[in-house]
N, C-alpha and C. Protein backbone atom coordinates (compact mmCIF):
# COMPACT_ATOMS: atom_id res chain seq x y z
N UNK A 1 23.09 14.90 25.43
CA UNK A 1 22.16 13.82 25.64
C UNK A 1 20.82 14.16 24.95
N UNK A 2 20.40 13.07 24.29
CA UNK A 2 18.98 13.32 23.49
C UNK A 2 17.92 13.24 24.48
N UNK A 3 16.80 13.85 24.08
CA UNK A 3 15.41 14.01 24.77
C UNK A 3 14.59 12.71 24.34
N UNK A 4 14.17 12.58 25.18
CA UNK A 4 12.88 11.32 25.10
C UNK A 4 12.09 11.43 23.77
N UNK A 5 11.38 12.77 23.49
CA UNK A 5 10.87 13.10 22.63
C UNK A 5 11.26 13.44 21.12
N UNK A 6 12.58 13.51 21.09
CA UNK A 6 13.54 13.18 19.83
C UNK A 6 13.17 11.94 19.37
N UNK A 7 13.73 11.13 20.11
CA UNK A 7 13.72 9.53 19.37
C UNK A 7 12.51 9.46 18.68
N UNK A 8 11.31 9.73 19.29
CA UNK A 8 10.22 9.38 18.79
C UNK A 8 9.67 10.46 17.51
N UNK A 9 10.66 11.57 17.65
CA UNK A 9 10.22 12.30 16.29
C UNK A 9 10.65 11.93 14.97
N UNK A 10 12.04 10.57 15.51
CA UNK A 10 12.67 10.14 14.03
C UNK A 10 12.33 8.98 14.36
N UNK A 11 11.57 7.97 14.69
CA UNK A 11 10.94 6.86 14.85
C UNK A 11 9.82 6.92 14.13
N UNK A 12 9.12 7.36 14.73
CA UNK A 12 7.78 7.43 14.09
C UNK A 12 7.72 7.49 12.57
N UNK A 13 8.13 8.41 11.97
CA UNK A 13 8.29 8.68 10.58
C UNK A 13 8.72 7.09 9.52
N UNK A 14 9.97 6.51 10.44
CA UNK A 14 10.13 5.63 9.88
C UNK A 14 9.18 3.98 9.85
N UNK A 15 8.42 4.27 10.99
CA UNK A 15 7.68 3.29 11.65
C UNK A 15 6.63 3.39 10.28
N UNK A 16 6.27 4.68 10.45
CA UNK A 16 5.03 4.64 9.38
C UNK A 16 5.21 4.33 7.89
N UNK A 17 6.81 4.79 7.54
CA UNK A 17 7.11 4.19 6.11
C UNK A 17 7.19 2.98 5.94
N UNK A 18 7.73 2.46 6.70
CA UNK A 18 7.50 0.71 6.86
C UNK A 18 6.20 0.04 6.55
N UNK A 19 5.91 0.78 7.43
CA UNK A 19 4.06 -0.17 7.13
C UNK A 19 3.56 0.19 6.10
N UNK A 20 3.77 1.61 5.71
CA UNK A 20 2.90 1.84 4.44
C UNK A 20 3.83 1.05 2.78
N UNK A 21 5.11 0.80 2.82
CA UNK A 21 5.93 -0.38 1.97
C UNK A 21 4.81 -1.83 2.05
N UNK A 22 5.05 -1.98 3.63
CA UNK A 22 4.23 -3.77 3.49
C UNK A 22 2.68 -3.50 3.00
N UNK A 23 2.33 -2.58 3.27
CA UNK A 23 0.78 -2.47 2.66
C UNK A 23 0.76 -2.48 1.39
N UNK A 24 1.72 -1.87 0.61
CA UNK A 24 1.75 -1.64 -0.86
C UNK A 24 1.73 -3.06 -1.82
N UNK A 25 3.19 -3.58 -1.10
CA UNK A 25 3.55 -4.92 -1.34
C UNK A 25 2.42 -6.34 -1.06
N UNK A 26 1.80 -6.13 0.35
CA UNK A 26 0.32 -6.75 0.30
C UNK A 26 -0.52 -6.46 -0.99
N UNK A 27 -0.67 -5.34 -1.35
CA UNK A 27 -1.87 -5.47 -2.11
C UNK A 27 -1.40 -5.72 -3.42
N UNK A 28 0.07 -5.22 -3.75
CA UNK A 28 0.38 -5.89 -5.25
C UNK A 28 0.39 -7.15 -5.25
N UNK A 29 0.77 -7.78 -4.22
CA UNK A 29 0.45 -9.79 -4.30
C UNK A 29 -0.73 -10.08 -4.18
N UNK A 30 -1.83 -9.17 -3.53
CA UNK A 30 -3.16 -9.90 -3.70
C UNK A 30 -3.84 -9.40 -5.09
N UNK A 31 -3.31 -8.86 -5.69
CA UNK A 31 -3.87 -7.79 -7.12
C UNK A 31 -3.27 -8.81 -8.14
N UNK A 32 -2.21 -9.23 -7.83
CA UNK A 32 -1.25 -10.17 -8.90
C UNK A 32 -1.86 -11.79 -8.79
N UNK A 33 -2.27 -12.18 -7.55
CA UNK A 33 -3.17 -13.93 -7.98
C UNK A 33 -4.46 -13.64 -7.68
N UNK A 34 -5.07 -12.55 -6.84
CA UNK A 34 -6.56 -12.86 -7.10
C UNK A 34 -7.33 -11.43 -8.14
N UNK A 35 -6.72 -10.47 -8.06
CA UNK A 35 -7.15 -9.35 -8.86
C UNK A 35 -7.62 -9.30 -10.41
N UNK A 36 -6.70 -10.04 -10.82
CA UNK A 36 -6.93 -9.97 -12.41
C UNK A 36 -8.07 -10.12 -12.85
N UNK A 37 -9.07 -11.04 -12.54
CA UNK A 37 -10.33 -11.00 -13.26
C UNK A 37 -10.95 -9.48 -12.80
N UNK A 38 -10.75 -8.59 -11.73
CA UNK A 38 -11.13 -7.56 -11.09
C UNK A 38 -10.58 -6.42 -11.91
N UNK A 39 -9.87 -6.25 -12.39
CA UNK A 39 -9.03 -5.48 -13.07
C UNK A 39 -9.42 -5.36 -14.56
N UNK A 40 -10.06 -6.78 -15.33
CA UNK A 40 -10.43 -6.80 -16.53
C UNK A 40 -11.74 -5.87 -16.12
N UNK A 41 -12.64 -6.38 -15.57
CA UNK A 41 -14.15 -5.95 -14.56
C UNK A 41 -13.99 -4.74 -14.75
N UNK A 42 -13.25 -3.62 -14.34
CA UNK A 42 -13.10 -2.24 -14.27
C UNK A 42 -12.53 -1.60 -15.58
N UNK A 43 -11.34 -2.22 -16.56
CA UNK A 43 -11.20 -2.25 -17.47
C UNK A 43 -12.70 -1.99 -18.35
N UNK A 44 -12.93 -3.28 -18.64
CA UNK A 44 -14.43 -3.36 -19.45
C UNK A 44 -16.13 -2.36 -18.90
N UNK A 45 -15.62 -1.63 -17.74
CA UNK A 45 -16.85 -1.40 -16.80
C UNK A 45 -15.97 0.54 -17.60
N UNK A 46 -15.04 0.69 -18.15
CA UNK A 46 -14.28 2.12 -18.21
C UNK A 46 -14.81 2.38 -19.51
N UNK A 47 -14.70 0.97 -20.31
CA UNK A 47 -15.03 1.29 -21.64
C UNK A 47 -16.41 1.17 -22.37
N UNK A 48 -17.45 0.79 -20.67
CA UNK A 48 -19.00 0.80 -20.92
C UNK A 48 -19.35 -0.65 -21.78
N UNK A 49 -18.35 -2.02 -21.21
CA UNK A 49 -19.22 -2.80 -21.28
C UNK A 49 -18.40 -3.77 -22.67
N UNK A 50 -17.89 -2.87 -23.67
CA UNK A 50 -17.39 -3.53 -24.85
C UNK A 50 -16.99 -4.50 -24.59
């Protein structure tokens, strides 16, 4: 029989990969329709403006 404290040592791990996937995936869809002018911004801000 497993311990209480098992489950949660192979839970957790996966709990946290999960969220850190949807976070990724959040920010590539907000980077992909509102980012782009932000992205040129830092682009042009790397190369001092050109």
């Amino acid at each position: 029989m497993k311990k209480k404290g098992q489950l949660w040592d192979t839970l957790i791990p996966w709990i946290i990969g999960i969220a850190v996937l949807i976070l990724v995936i959040l920010i590539y869809v907000l980077l992909d329709e509102r980012g782009r002018g932000a992205i040129e911004f830092f682009k042009n801000l790397l190369r001092f403006g050109r």
